[in-house]
Structure formats: C-alpha cells, structure tokens
C-alpha atoms as a PDB file:
ATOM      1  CA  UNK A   1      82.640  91.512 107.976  1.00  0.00           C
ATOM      2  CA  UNK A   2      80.983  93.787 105.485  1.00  0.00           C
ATOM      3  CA  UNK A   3      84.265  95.412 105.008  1.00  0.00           C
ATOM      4  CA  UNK A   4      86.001  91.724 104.073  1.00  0.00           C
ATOM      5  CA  UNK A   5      82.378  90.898 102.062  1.00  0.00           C
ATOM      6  CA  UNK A   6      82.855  93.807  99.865  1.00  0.00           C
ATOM      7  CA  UNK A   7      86.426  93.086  99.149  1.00  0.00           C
ATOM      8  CA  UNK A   8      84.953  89.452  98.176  1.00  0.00           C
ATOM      9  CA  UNK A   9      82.722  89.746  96.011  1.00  0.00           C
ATOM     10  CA  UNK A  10      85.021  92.786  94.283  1.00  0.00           C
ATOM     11  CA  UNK A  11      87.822  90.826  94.108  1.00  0.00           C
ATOM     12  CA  UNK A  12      87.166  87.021  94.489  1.00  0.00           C
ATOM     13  CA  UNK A  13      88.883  87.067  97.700  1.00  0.00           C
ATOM     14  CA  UNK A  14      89.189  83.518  99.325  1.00  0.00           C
ATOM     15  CA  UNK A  15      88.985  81.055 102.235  1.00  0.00           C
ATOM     16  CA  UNK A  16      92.374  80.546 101.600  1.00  0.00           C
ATOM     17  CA  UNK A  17      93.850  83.874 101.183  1.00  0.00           C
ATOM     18  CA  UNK A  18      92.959  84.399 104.593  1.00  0.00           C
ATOM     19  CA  UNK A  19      94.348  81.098 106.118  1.00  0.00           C
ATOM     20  CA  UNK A  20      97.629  81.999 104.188  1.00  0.00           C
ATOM     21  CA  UNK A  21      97.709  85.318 106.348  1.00  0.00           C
ATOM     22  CA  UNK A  22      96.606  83.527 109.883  1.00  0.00           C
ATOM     23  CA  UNK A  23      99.096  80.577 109.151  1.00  0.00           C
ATOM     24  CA  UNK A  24     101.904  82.921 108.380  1.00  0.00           C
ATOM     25  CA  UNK A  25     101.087  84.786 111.410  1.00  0.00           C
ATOM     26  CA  UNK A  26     101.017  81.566 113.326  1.00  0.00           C
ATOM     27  CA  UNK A  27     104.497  80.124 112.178  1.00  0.00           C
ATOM     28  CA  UNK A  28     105.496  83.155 113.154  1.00  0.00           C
ATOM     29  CA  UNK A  29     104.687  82.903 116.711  1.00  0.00           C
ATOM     30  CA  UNK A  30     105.495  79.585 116.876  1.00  0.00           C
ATOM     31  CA  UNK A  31     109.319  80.514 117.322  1.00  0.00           C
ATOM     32  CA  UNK A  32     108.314  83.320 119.614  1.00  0.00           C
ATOM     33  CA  UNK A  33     108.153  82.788 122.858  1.00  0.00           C
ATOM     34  CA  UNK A  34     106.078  85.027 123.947  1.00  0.00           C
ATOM     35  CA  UNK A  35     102.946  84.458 121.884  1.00  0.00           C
ATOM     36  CA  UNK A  36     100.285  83.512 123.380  1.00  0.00           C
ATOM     37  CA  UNK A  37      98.952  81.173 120.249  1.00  0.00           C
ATOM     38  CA  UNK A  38     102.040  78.777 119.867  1.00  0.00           C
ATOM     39  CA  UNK A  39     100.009  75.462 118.374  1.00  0.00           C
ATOM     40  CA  UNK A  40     100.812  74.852 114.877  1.00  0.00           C
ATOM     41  CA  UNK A  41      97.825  75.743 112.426  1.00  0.00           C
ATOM     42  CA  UNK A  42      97.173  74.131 108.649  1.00  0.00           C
ATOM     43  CA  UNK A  43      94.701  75.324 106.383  1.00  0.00           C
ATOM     44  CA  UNK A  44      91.816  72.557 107.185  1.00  0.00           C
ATOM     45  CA  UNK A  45      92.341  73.948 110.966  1.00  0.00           C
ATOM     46  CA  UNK A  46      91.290  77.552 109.951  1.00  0.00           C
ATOM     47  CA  UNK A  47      88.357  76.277 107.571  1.00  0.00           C
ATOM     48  CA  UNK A  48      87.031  74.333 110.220  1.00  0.00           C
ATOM     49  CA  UNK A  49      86.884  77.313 112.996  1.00  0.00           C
ATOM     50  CA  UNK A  50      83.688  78.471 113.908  1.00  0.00           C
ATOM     51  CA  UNK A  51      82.048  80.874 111.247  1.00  0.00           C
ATOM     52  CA  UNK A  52      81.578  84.663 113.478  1.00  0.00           C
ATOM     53  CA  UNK A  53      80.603  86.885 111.257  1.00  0.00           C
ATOM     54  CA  UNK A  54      80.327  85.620 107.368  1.00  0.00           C
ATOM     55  CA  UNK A  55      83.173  85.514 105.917  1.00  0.00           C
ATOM     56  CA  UNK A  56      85.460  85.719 108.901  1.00  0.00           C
ATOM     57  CA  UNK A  57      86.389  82.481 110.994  1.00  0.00           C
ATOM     58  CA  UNK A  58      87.344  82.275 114.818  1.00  0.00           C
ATOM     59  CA  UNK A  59      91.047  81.952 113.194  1.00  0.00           C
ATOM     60  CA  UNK A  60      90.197  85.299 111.101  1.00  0.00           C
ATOM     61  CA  UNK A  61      90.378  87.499 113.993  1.00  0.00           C
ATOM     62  CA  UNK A  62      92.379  88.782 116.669  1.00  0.00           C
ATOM     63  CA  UNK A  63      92.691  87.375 119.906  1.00  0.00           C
ATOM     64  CA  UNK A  64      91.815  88.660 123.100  1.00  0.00           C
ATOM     65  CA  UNK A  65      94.770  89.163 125.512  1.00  0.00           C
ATOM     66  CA  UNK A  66      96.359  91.294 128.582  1.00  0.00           C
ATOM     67  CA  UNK A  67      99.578  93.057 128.326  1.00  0.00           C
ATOM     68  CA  UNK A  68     101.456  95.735 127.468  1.00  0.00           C
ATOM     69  CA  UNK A  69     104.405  96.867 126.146  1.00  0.00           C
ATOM     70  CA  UNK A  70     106.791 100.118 126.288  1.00  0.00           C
ATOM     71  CA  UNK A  71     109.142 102.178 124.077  1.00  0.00           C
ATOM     72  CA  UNK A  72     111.261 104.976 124.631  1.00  0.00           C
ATOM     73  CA  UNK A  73     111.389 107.676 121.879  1.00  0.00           C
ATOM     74  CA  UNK A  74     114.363 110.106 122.005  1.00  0.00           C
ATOM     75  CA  UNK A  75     116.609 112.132 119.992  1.00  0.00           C
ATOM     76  CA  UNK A  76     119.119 110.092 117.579  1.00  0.00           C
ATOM     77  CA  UNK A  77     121.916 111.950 119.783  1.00  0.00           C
ATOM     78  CA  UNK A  78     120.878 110.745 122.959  1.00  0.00           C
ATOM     79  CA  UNK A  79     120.256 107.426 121.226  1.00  0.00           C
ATOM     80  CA  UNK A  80     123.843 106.488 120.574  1.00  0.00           C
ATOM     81  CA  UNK A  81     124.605 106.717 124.650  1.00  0.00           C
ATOM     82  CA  UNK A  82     122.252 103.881 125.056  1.00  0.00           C
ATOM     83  CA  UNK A  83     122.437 100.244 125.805  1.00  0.00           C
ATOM     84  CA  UNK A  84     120.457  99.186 122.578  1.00  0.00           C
ATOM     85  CA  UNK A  85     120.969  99.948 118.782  1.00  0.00           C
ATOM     86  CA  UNK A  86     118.577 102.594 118.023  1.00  0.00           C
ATOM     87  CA  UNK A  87     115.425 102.192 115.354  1.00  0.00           C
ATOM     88  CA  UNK A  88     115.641 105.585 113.584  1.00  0.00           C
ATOM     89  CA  UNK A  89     112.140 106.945 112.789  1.00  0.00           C
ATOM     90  CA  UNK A  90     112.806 107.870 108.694  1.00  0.00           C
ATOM     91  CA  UNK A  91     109.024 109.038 108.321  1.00  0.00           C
ATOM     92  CA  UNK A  92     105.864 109.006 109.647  1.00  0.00           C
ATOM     93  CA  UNK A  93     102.372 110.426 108.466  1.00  0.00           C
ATOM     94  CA  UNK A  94      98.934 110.350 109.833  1.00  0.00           C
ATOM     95  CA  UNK A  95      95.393 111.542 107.521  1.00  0.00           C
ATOM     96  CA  UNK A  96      91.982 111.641 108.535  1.00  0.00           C
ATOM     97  CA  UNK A  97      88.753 112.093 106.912  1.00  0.00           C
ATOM     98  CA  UNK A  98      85.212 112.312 106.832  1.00  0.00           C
ATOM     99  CA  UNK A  99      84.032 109.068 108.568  1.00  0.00           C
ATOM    100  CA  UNK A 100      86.143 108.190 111.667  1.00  0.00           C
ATOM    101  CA  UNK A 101      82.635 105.419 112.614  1.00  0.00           C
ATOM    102  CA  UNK A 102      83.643 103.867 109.441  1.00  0.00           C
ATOM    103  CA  UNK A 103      80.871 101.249 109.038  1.00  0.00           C
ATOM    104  CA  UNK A 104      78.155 104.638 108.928  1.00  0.00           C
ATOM    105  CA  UNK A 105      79.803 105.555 105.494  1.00  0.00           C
ATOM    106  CA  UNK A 106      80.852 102.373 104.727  1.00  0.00           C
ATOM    107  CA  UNK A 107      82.820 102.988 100.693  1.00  0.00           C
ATOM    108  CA  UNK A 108      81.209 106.520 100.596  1.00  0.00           C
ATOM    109  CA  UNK A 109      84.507 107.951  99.802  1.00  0.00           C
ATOM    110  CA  UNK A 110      86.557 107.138  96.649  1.00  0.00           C
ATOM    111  CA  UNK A 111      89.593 104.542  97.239  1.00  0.00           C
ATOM    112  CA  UNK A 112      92.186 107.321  96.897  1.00  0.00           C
ATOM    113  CA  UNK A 113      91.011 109.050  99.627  1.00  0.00           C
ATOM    114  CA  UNK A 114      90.951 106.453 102.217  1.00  0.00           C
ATOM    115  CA  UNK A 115      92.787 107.329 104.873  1.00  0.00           C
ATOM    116  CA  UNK A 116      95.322 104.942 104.952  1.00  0.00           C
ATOM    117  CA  UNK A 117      95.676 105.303 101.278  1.00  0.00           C
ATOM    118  CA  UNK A 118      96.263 109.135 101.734  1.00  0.00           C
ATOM    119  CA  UNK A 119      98.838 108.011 104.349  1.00  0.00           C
ATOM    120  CA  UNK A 120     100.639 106.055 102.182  1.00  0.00           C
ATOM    121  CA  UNK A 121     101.227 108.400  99.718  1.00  0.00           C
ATOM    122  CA  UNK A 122     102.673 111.507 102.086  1.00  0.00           C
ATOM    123  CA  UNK A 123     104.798 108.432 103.921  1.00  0.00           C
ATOM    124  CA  UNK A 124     107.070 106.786 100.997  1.00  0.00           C
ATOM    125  CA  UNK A 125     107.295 110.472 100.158  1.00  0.00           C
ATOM    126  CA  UNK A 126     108.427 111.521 102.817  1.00  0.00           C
ATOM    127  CA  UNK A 127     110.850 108.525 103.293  1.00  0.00           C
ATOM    128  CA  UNK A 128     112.060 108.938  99.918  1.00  0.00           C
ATOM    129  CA  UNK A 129     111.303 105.677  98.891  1.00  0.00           C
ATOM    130  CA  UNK A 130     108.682 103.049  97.762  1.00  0.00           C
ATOM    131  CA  UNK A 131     107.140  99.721  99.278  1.00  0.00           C
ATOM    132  CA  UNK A 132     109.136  97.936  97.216  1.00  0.00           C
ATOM    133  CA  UNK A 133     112.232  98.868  99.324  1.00  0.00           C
ATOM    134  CA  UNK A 134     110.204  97.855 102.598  1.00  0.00           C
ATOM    135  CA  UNK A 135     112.196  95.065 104.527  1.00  0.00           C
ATOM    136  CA  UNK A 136     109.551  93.837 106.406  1.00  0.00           C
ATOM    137  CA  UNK A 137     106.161  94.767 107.351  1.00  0.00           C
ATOM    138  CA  UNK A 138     103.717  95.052 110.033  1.00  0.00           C
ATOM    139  CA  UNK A 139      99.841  95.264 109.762  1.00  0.00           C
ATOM    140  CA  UNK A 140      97.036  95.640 112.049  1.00  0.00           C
ATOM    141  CA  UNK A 141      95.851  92.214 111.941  1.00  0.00           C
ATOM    142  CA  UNK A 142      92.730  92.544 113.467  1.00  0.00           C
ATOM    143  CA  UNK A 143      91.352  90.847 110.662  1.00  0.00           C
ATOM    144  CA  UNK A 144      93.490  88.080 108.540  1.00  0.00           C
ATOM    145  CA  UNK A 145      91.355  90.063 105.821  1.00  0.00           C
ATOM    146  CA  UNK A 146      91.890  93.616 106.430  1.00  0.00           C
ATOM    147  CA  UNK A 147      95.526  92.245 105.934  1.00  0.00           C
ATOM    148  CA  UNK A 148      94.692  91.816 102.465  1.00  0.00           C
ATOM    149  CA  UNK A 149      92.907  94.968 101.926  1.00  0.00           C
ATOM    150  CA  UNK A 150      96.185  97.209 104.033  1.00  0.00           C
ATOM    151  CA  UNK A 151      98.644  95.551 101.349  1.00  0.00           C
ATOM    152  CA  UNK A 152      96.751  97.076  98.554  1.00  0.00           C
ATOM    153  CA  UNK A 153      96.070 100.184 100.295  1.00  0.00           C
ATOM    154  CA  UNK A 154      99.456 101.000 101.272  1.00  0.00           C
ATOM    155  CA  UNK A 155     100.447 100.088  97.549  1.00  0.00           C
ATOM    156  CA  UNK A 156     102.622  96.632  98.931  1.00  0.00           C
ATOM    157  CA  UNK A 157      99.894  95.194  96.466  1.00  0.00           C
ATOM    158  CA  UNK A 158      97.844  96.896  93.366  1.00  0.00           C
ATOM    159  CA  UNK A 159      94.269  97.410  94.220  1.00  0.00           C
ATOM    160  CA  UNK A 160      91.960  93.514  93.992  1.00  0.00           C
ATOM    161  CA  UNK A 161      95.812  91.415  93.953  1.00  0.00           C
ATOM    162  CA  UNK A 162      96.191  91.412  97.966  1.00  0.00           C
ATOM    163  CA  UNK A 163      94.741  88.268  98.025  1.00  0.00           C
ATOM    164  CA  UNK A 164      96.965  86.288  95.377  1.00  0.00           C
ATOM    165  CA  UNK A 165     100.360  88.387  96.957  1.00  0.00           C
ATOM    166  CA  UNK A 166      99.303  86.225  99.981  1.00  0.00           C
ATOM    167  CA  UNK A 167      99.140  82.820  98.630  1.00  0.00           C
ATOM    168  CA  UNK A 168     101.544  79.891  99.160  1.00  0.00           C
ATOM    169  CA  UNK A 169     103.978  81.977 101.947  1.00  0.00           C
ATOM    170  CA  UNK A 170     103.681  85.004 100.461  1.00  0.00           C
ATOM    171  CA  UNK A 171     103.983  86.881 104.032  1.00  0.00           C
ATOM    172  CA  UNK A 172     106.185  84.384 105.687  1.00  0.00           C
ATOM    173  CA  UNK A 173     109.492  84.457 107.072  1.00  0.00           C
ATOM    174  CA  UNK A 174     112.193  83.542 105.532  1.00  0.00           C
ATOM    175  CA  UNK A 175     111.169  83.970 101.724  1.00  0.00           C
ATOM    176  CA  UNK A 176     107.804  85.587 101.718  1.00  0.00           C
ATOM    177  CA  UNK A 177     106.947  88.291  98.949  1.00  0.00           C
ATOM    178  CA  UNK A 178     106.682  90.661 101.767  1.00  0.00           C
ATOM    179  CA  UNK A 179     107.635  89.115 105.440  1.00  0.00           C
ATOM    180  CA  UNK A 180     105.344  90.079 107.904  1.00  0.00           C
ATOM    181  CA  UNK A 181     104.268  90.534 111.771  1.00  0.00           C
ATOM    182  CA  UNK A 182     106.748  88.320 112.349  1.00  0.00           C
ATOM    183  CA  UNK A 183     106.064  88.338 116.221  1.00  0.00           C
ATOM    184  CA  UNK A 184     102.568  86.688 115.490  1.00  0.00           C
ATOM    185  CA  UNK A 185     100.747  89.883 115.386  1.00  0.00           C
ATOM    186  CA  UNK A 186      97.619  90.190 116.917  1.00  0.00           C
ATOM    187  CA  UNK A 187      96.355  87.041 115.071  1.00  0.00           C
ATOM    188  CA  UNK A 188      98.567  85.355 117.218  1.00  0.00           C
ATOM    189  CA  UNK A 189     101.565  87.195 119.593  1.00  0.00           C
ATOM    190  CA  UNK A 190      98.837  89.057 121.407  1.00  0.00           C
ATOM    191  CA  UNK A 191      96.272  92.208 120.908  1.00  0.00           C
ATOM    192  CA  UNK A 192      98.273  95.164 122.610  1.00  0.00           C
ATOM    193  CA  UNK A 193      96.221  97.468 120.176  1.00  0.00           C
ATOM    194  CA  UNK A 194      98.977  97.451 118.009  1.00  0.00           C
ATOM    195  CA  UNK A 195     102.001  98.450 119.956  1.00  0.00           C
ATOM    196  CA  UNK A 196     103.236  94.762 119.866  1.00  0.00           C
ATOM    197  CA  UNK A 197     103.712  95.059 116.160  1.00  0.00           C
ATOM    198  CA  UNK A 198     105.771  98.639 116.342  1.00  0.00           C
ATOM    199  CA  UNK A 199     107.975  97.124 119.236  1.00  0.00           C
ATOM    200  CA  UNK A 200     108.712  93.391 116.929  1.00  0.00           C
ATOM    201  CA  UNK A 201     109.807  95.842 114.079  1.00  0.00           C
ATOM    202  CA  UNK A 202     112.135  97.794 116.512  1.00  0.00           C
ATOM    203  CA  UNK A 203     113.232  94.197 116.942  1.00  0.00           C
ATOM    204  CA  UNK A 204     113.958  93.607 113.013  1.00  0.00           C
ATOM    205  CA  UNK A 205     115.864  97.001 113.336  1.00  0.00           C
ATOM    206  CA  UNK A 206     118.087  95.508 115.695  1.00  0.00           C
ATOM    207  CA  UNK A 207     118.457  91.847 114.162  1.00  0.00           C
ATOM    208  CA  UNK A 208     116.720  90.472 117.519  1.00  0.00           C
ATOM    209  CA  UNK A 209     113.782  88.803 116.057  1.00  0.00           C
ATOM    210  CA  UNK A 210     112.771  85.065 116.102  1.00  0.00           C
ATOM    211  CA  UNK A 211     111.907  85.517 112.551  1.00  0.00           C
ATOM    212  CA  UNK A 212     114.503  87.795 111.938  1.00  0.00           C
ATOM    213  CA  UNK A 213     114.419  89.174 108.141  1.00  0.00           C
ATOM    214  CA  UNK A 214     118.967  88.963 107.295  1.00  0.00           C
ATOM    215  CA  UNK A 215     119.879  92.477 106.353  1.00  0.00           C
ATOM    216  CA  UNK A 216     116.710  94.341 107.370  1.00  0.00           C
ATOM    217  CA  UNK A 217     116.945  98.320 106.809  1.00  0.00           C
ATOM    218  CA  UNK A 218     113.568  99.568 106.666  1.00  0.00           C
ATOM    219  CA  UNK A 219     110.526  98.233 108.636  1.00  0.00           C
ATOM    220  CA  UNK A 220     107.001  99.320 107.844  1.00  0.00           C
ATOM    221  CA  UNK A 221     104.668  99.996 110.473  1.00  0.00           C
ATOM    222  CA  UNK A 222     100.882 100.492 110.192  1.00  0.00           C
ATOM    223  CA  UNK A 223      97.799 101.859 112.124  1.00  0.00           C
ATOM    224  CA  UNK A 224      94.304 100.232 111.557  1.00  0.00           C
ATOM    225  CA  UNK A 225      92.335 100.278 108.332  1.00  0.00           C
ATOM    226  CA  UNK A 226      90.193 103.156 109.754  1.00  0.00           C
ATOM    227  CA  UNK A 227      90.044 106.658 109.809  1.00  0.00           C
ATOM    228  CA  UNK A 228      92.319 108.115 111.275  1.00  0.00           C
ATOM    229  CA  UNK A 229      95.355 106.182 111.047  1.00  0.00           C
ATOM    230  CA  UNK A 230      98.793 106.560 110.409  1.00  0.00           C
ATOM    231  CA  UNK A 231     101.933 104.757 109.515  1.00  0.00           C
ATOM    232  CA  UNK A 232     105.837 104.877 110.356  1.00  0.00           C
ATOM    233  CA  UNK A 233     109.106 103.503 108.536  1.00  0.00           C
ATOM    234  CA  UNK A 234     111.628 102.389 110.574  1.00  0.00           C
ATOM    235  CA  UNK A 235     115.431 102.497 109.650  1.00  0.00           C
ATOM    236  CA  UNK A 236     118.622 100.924 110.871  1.00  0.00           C
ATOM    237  CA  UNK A 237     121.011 103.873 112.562  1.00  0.00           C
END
C-alpha cells in the first residue's frame, strides 16, 4: 500500500487505473474455465469493494487459492519428439540488490537500479529485442497496482504513464495496448505464486489460450516487483 501510495501521489495514479487492470484481468478469466473468479466485474463493482489497505480495494489484490501447476523444461532437441509444440526460452535474466525486505528501504535506491528495472535491461538485451516487440505479457498481479508500476519498470510504459497505458482496455484481449495475463492472473485465475502466469504464456506460445493473442511470437514473463526477481521471454519454435 505504501508502495501503490507513493506511485499516487508521484504520478496521479487512479481509482480507475486500477479497475482497468482488475477488469481486464477479470474478462479474462471469464472465458477461462479454470478461474476461480468467473463473475463479470464493472468499474462501480471494484470502487465499491471493501477499502484494505488505502489505496488498494478487496478487488486490488490477489486472491487466495489452492493449486498447482507443472512444466517440463528440456532441451529444444528433445522438445521436437514431444506431444506438444515447444515454448522456446529466447532469454531470461534475474538481478538482485540491496533490500530483498523491500518495505525496510522502501525507494532508498535510485529507479534504475531496481531490480526489476536492472532485469529488464540485461533481458531485451539479451533477447535482442525491445518491449515493443512483446506479444503478450504477464505480470505478477499481486496488486492491480504494482501492475502499473511493472509496465513502467520493465519499460512496456515510460516511468509515471503506467497508469494512462491502462485506461479504456489498454491490457485486454483482443485489442489492448499490451494484452495481458490473459488466464486471469492472480487477480483472478488463481494465486499459484506465479507459475499460473508462466504456464498461460506457454499457452499463447502454442495458440491454446481462451484469450488467445492471433500470431503470438514472443510472450513476456515476469517475477514480482521485489528484489530479487527475474523475467523470461518466451518464443514460438
């Protein structure tokens, strides 16, 4: 909450910047079956939730779930024998820093070396390309605000502008600016700490989705907004 305050008062962040990214997230589930949160949600529904922490809503945070999930990671030769297309793993970075109890040195650190700023940079590097080739992404929503904040860390977004990049659909399928979590994400598939998001973008990879992005070639995959994290772009074989 501090986090999301900071960002507010910064930025001018809104009420309904963040129902943009929990109805997104909910439409998405909506045509998944296995979401837990299927019931449609409009932007009076999210204002209304209970407050928990000032400024996020009930509707502003993940949900609490059990389940799990599993993926096999192989060679790309051993890939081809099996039964599935594979998702090829283009790049993949990781940074940590100073303060992994983020809240004890809460903005101590200039924004460029935030972690998942740092990982941004040695990723699209590494990949050989920039956000703005990015398919379709997926954040960890455990905060419809930290949504925000990830878009302009991992440059999807230019620092203070994640909030109007979400407005009006920006992160829905089919036409979003940038489609995302397009299982439901945490917000609203299920919390699986993550791994539910990696496994829908293996989906995309594959054109199996419910919200399936046409053409999709490179999925973006990231950790938490803490330190460490890391990120992965995923590519079709």
């Amino acid at each position: 909450a501090m986090i999301s305050m900071r960002h507010r008062i910064e930025h001018g962040t809104t009420d309904d910047q963040y129902a943009d990214v929990a109805i997104a997230f909910r439409n998405h589930a909506r045509r998944n079956p296995n979401a837990v949160m299927r019931l449609p949600m409009t932007r009076e529904d999210h204002h209304q939730s209970r407050m928990i922490s000032e400024p996020l809503r009930l509707f502003d945070c993940n949900i609490e779930t059990d389940g799990a999930v599993a993926m096999i990671v192989t060679s790309s030769e051993r890939a081809r024998d099996l039964k599935q297309p594979p998702a090829i793993i283009r790049a993949g970075a990781m940074a940590a820093g100073s303060h992994h109890i983020r809240l004890s040195n809460l903005f101590s650190r200039p924004w460029e070396e935030e972690s998942p700023v740092r990982v941004a940079r040695q990723l699209f590097e590494m990949a050989e390309c920039s956000p703005s080739d990015i398919d379709v992404a997926f954040f960890y929503d455990f905060f419809t605000s930290l949504v925000i904040i990830a878009l302009e860390q991992y440059g999807f977004a230019a620092r203070g502008e994640g909030g109007p990049f979400v407005e009006n659909g920006g992160l829905e399928w089919p036409a979003g600016r940038l489609v995302c979590n397009t299982n439901g994400g945490q917000l609203s598939e299920a919390f699986v700490h993550g791994f539910n998001n990696t496994v829908e973008a293996v989906r995309q990879i594959r054109g199996t989705s419910t919200s399936q992005v046409e053409g999709c070639e490179l999925a973006f995959v990231a950790g938490g907004n803490t330190d460490p994290t890391g990120a992965v772009i995923l590519r079709r074989a």
